[in-house]
Protein backbone atom coordinates (compact mmCIF):
# COMPACT_ATOMS: atom_id res chain seq x y z
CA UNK A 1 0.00 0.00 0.00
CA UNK A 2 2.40 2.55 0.56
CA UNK A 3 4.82 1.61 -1.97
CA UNK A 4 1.42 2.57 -4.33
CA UNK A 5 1.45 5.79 -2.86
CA UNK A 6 5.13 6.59 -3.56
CA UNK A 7 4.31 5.59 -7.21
CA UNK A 8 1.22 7.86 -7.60
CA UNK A 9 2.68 11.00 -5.55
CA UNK A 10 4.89 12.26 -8.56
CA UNK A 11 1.87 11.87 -10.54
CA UNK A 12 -0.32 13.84 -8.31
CA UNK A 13 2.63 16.82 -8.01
CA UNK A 14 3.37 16.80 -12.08
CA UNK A 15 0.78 18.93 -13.03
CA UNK A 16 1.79 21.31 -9.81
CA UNK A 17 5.65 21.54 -10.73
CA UNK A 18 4.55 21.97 -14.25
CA UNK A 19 2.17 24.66 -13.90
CA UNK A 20 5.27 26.49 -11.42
CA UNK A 21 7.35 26.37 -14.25
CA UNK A 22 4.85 28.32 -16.60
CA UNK A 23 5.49 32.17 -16.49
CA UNK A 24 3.04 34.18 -13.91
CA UNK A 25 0.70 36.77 -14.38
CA UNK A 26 2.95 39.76 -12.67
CA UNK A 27 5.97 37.60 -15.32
CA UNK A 28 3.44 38.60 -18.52
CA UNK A 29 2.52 41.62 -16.76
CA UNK A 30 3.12 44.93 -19.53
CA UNK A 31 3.56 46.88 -16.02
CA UNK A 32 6.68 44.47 -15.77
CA UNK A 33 7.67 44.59 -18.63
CA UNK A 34 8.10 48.51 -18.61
CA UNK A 35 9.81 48.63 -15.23
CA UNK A 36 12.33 46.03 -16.76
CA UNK A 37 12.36 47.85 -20.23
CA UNK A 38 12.76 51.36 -18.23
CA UNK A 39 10.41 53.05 -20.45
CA UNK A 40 6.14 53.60 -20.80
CA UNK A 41 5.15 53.72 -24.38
CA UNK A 42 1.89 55.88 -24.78
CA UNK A 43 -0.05 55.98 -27.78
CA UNK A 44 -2.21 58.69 -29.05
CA UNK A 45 -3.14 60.95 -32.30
CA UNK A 46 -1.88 64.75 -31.99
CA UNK A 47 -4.28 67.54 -32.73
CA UNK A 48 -7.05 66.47 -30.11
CA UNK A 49 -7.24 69.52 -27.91
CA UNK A 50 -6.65 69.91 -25.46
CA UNK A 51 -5.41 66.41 -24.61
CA UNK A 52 -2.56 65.98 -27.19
CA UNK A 53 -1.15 68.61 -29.60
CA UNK A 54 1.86 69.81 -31.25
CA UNK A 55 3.52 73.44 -30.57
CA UNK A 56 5.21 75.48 -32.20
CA UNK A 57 8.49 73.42 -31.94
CA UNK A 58 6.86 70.40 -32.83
CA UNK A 59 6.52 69.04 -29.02
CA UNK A 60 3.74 66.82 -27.60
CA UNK A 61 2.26 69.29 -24.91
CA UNK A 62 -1.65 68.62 -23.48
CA UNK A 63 -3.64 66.96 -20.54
CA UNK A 64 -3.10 63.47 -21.51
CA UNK A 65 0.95 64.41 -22.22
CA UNK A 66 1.16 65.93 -18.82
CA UNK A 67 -0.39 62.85 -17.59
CA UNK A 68 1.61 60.24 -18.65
CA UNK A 69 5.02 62.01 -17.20
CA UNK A 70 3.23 61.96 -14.16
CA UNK A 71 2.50 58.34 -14.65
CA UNK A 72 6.10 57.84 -16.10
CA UNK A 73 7.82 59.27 -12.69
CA UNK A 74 5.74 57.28 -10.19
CA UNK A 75 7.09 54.59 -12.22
CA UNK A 76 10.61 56.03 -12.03
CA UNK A 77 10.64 55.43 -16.35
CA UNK A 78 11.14 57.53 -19.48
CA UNK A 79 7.94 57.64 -21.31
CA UNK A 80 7.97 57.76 -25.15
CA UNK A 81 4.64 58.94 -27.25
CA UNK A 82 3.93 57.21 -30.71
CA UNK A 83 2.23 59.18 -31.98
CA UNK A 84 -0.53 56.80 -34.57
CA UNK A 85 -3.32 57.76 -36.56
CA UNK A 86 -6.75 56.93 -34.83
CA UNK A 87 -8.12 54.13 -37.24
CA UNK A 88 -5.18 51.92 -36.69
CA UNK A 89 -4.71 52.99 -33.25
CA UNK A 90 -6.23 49.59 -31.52
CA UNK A 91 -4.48 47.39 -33.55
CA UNK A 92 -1.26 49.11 -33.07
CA UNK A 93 -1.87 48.46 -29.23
CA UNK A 94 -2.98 45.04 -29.70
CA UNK A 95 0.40 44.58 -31.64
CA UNK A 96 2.57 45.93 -29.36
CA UNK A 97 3.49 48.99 -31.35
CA UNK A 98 3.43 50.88 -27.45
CA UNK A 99 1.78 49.92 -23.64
CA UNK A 100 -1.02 52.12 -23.18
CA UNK A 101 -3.63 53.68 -25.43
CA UNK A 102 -4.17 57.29 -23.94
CA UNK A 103 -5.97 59.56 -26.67
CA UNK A 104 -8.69 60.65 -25.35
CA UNK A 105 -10.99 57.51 -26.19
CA UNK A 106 -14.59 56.89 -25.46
CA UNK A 107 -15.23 53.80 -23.78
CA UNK A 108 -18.12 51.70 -25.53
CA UNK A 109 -18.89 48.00 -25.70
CA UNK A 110 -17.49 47.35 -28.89
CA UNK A 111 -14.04 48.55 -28.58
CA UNK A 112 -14.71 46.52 -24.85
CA UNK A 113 -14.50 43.93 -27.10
CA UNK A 114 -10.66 44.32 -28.19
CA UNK A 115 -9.29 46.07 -25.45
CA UNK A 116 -9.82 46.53 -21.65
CA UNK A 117 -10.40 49.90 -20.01
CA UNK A 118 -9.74 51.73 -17.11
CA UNK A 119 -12.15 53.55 -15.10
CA UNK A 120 -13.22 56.96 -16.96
CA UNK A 121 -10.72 59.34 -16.30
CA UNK A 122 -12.85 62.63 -17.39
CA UNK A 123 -16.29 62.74 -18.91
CA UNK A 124 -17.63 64.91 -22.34
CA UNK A 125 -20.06 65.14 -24.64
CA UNK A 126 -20.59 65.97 -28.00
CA UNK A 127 -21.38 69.38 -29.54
CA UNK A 128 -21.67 71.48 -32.21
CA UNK A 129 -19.11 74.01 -33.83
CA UNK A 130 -21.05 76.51 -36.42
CA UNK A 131 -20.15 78.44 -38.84
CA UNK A 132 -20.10 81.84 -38.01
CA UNK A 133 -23.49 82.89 -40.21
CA UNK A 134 -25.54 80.59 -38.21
CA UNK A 135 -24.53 82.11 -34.66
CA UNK A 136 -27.96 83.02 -33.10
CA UNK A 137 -29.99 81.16 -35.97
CA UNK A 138 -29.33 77.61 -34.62
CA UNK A 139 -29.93 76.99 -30.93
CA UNK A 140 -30.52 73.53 -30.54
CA UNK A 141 -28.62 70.45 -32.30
CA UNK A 142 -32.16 69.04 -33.26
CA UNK A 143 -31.76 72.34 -35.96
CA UNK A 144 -29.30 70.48 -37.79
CA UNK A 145 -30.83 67.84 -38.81
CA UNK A 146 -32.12 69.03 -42.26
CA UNK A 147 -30.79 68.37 -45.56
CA UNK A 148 -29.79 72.22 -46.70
CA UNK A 149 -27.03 71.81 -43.80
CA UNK A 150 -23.58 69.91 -44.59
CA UNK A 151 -22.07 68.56 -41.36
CA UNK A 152 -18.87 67.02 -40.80
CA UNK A 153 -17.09 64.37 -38.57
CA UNK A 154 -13.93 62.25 -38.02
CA UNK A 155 -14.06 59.40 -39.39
CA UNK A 156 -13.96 56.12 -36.81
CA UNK A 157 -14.85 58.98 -33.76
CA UNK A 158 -17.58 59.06 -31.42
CA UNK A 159 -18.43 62.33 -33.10
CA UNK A 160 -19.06 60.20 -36.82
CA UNK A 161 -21.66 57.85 -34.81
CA UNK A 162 -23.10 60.72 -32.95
CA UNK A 163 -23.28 62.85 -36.62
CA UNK A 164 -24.88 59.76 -38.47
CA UNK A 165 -27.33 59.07 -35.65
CA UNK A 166 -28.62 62.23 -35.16
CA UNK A 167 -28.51 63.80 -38.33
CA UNK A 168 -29.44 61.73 -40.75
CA UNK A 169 -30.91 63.77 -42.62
CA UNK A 170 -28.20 66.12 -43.48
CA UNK A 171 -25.34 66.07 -45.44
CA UNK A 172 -22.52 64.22 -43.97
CA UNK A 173 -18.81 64.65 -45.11
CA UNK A 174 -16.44 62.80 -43.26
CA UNK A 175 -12.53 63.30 -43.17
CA UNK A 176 -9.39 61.64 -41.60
CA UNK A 177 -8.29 64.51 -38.96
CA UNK A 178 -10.60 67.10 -36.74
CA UNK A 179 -8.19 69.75 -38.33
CA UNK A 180 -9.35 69.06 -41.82
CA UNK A 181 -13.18 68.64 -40.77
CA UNK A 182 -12.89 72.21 -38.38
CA UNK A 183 -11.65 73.92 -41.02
CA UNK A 184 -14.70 73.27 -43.65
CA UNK A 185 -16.57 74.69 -41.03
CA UNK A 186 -13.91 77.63 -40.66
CA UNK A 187 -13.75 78.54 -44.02
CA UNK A 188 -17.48 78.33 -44.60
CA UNK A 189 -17.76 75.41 -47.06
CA UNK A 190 -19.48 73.37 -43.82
CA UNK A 191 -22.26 74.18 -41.77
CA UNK A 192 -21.14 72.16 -38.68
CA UNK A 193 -18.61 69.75 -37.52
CA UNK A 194 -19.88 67.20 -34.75
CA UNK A 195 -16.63 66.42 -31.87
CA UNK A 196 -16.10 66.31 -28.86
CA UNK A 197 -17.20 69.10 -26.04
CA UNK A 198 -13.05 70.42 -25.35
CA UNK A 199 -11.98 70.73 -28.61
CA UNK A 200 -15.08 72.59 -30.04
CA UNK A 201 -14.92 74.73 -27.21
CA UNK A 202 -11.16 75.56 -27.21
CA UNK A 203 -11.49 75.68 -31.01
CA UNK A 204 -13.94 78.51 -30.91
CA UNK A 205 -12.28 80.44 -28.57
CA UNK A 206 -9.66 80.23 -30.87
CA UNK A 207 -11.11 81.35 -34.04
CA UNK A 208 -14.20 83.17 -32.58
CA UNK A 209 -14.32 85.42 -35.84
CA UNK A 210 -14.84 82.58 -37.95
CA UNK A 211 -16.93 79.70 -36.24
CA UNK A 212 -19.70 79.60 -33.17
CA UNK A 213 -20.20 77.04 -30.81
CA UNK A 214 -23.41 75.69 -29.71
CA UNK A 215 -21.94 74.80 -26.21
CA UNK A 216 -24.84 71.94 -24.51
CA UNK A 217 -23.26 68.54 -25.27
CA UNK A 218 -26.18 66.18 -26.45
CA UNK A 219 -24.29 62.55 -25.45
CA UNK A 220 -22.56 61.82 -22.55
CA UNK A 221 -19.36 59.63 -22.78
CA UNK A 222 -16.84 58.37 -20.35
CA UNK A 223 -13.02 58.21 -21.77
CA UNK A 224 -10.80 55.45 -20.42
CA UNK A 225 -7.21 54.20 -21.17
CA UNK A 226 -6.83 51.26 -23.26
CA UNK A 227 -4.37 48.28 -22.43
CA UNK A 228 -4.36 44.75 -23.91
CA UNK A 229 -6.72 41.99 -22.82
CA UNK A 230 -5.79 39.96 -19.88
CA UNK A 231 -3.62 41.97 -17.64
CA UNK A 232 -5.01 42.34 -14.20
CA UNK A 233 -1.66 44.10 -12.92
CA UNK A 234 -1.53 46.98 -15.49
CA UNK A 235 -5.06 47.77 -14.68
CA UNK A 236 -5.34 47.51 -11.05
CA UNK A 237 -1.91 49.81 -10.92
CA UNK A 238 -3.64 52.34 -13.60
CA UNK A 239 -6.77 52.18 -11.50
CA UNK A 240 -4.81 53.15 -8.04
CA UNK A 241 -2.52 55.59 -10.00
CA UNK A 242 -5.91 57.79 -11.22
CA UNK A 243 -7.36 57.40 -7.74
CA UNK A 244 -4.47 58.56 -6.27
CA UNK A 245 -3.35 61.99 -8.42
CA UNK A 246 -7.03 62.84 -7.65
CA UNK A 247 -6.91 62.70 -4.27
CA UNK A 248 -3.82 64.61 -3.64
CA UNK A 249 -4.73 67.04 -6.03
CA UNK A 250 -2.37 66.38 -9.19
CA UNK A 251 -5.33 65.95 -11.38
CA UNK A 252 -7.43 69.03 -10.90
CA UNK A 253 -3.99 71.42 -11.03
CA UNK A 254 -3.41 69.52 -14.12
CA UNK A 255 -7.13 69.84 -15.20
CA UNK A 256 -6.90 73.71 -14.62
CA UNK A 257 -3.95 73.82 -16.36
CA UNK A 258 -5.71 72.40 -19.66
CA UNK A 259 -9.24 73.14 -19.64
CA UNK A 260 -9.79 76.51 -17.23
CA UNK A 261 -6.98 78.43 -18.49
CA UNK A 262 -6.11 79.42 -22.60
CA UNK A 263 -2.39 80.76 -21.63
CA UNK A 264 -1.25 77.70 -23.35
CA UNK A 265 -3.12 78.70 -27.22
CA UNK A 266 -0.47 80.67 -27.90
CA UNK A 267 2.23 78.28 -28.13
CA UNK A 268 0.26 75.97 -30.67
CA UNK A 269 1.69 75.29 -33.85
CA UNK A 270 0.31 77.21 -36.90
């Protein structure tokens, strides 16, 4: 009898020793591999403001910039940008092309489907910015949806559903970039471009002899950052990290910084 259970005890432990020999979670972890690497790869498109941008020397400046150096020094890491246009921007995540999807991006169940989120770190809506000779003559969205009125979007946004759902009656033109779909509003050959609350805002402060902005979002959307699938480190830390620059204050200087203040226009490229 016990000679039996000698026999059968390295069976029993196989799977055991086996299964110890398989890397961990925290092993697989991208959090470890960016400590070990010594640098946080964020991706994102430039041009959202005022979450990512250019200036005038061609630097990354914005909320979600000033963000991930905080993020990058908790970690005690360099932090690198790639900088990726937004319809490949998920599949250059889910192929490694960087560690952490930070542009700005509404969380909904279908990109849920690719990628896992954190908690929303600020919440928008979308809006409409109007060109200049409709100032006054359109006060609710519900206006827009006629087909005399061309309205544009970018394509693969939140603001492209929100522009096809609501007005479906209008004309739709859709481009690759905000910049290119703002400025056929701008220079009058638009009648409205459908985006995101903070940049139509910031945008018609910028160029308030040109465009109007009817200011009452009519969604409501959380934004999240984006990791890869099955990576319960990364997200818990992420999680923490957010809960932790807002309570000791980090986030709301920061928030000031980006979306109570316009000192920084002036420095924007072009």
């Amino acid at each position: 009898m016990q000679r039996r259970h000698f026999l059968a005890l390295p069976l029993l432990l196989a799977p055991g020793l086996l299964r110890a020999r398989e890397p961990g979670l925290w092993e697989q972890s991208t959090l470890n591999q960016i400590l070990k690497r010594g640098e946080l790869r964020v991706g994102l498109e430039a041009g959202y403001m005022p979450f990512e941008m250019l200036d005038r020397n061609g630097n990354l400046i914005g909320f979600d910039i000033d963000l991930a150096r905080k993020m990058a020094s908790v970690m005690k890491v360099k932090v690198r940008f790639v900088n990726t246009q937004w319809d490949g921007i998920i599949p250059a995540l889910l192929t490694d092309k960087f560690d952490l999807l930070m542009g700005g991006m509404t969380i909904t169940p279908e990109r849920n489907l690719q990628v896992n989120f954190t908690r929303p770190y600020i919440v928008i809506g979308q809006t409409a910015l109007l060109a200049k000779k409709l100032e006054g003559k359109i006060t609710q969205h519900t206006q827009l949806d006629d087909p005399k009125y061309i309205i544009t979007s970018k394509l693969g946004t939140s603001g492209d559903l929100a522009a096809r759902r609501f007005f479906p009656r209008a004309q739709l033109k859709r481009f690759e970039s905000e910049a290119d779909a703002s400025l056929e509003v701008r220079n009058g050959r638009a009648d409205a471009f459908i985006y995101d609350f903070p940049f139509n805002a910031i945008y018609a402060l910028r160029y308030a002899g040109n465009v109007a902005h009817l200011a009452e979002p009519f969604t409501k959307e959380n934004l999240g950052w984006a990791i890869r699938k099955g990576d319960p480190d990364f997200l818990n830390w992420l999680d923490n990290f957010l809960d932790a620059i807002r309570n000791d204050g980090t986030y709301d200087l920061l928030y000031k910084r980006w979306f109570d203040s316009t000192a920084w226009m002036k420095n924007l490229e072009g």
